[in-house]
Structures are given as structure tokens and as C-alpha cells.
N, C-alpha and C. Protein backbone atom coordinates (compact mmCIF):
# COMPACT_ATOMS: atom_id res chain seq x y z
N UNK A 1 99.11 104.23 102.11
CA UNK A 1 99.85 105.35 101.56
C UNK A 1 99.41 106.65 102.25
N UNK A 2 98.08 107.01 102.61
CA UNK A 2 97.31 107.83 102.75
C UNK A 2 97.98 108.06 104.32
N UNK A 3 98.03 106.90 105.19
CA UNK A 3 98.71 106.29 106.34
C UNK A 3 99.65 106.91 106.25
N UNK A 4 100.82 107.13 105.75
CA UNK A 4 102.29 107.39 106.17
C UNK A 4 102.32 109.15 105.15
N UNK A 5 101.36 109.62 104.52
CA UNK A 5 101.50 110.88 104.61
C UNK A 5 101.39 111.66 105.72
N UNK A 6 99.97 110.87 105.97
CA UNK A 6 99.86 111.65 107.95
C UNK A 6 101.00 111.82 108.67
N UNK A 7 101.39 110.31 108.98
CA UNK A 7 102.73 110.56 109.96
C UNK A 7 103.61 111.53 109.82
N UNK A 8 103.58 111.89 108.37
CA UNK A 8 105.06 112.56 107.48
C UNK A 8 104.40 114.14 108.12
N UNK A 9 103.51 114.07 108.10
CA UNK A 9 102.53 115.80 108.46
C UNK A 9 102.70 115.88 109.87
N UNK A 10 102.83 114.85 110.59
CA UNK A 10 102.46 115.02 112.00
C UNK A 10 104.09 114.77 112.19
N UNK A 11 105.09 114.35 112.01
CA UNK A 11 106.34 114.51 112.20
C UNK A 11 107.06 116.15 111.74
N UNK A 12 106.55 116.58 110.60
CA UNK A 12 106.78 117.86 110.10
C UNK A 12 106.25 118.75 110.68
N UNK A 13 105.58 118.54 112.12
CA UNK A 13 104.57 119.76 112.42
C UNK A 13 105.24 119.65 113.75
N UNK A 14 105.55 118.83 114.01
CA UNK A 14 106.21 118.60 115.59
C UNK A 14 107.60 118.89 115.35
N UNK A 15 108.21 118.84 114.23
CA UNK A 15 109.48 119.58 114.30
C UNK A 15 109.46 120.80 114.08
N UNK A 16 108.85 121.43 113.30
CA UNK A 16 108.28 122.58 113.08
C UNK A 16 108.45 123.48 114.58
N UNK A 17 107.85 123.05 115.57
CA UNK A 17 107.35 123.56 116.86
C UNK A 17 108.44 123.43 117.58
N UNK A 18 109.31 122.09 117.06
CA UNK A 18 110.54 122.28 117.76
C UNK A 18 111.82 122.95 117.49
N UNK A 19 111.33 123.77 116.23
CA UNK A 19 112.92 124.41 115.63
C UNK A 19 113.26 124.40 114.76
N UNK A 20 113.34 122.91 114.32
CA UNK A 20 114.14 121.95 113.15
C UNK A 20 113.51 122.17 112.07
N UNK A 21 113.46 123.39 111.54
CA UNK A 21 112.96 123.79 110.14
C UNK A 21 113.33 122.56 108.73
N UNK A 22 114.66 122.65 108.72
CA UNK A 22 114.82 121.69 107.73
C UNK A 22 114.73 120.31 107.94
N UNK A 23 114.45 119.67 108.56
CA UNK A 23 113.95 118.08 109.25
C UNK A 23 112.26 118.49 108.58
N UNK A 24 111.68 119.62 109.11
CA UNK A 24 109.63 119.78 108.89
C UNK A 24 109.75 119.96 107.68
N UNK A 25 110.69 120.87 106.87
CA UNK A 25 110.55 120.78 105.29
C UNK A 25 110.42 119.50 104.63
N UNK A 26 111.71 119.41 105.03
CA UNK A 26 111.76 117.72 104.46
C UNK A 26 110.93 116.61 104.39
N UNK A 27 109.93 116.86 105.82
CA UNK A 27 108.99 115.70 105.83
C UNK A 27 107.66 116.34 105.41
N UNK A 28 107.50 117.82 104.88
CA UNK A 28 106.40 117.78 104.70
C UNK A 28 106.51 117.92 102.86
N UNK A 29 107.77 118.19 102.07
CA UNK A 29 107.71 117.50 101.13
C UNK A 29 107.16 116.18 100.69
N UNK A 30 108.08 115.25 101.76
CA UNK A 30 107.63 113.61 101.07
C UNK A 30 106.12 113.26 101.67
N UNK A 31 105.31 114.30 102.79
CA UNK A 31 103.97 114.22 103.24
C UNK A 31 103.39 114.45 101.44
N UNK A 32 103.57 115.77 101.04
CA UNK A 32 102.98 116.13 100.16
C UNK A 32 103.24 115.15 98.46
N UNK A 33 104.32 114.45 98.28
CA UNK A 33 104.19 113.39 97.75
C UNK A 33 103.42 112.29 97.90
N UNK A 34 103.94 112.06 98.85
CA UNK A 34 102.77 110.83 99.21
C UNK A 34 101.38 110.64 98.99
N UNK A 35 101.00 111.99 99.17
CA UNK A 35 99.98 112.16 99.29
C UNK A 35 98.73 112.26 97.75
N UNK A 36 100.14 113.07 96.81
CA UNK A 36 99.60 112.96 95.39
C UNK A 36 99.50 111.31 94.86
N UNK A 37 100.67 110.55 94.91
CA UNK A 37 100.46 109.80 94.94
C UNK A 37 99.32 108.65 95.24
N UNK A 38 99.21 108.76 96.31
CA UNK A 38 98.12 108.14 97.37
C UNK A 38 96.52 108.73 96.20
N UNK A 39 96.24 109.95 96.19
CA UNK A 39 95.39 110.66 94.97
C UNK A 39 95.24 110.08 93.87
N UNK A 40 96.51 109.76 92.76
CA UNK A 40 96.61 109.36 91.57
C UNK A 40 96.08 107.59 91.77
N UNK A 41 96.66 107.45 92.46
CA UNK A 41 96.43 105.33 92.85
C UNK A 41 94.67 105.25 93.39
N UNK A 42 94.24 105.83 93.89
CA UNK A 42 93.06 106.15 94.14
C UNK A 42 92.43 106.58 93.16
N UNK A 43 92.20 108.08 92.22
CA UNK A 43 91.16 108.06 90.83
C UNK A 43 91.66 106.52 90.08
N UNK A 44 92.97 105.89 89.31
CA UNK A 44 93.01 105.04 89.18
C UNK A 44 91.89 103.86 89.57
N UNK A 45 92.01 103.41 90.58
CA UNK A 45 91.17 102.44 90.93
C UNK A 45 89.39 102.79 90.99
N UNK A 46 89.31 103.71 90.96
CA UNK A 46 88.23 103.79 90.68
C UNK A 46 87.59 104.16 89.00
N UNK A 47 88.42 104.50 88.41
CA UNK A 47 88.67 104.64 86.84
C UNK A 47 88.29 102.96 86.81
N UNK A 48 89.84 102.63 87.02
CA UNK A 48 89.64 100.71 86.39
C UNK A 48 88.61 100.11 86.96
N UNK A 49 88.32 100.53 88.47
CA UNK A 49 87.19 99.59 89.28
C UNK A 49 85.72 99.78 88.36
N UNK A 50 85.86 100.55 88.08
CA UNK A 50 84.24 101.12 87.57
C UNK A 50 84.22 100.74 85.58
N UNK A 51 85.46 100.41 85.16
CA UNK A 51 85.14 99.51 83.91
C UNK A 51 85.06 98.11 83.95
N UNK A 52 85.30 97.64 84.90
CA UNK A 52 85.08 96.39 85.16
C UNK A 52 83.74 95.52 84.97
N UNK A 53 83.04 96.68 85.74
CA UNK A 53 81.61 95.97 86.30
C UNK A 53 81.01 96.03 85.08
């Protein structure tokens, strides 16, 4: 998950440079989703990982 926010940052930054404002918005929205995401699934697992033991 953490994986395809990058790309989404590094696609939004290279359009960015190239012009395409609304193409870099766009991808650095779903970067910045991803990314909470990627956050929330992560404390998660370490929440559940750590009642386990």
C-alpha cells in the first residue's frame, strides 16, 4: 500500500513539472489516501499484533 502511494507522489510530481496540474492533483489526492490508509492498516496490526502475544 505504502508501495503505490509513492508511485502516486512520484507520478504527481512529474506531472506537476510537466504542466498537467490536474493529472498531479489527482494523483496526489489518491497518494494522500493511500497513504492514510496504508497508516490506519498499520496502527491496526500492531494494536491486534501486540494482543495476541
Amino acid at each position: 500500500m505504502l508501495h503505490y502511494a509513492v508511485v502516486f507522489l512520484v507520478i504527481a510530481l512529474i506531472a506537476g513539472v510537466l504542466g498537467f496540474g490536474g493529472i498531479a492533483g489527482t494523483a496526489v489526492g489518491i497518494a494522500k489516501i493511500l497513504f492514510v490508509v496504508f497508516l490506519v492498516m498499520a496502527v491496526l496490526s500492531f494494536v491486534f499484533g501486540r494482543g495476541r502475544r
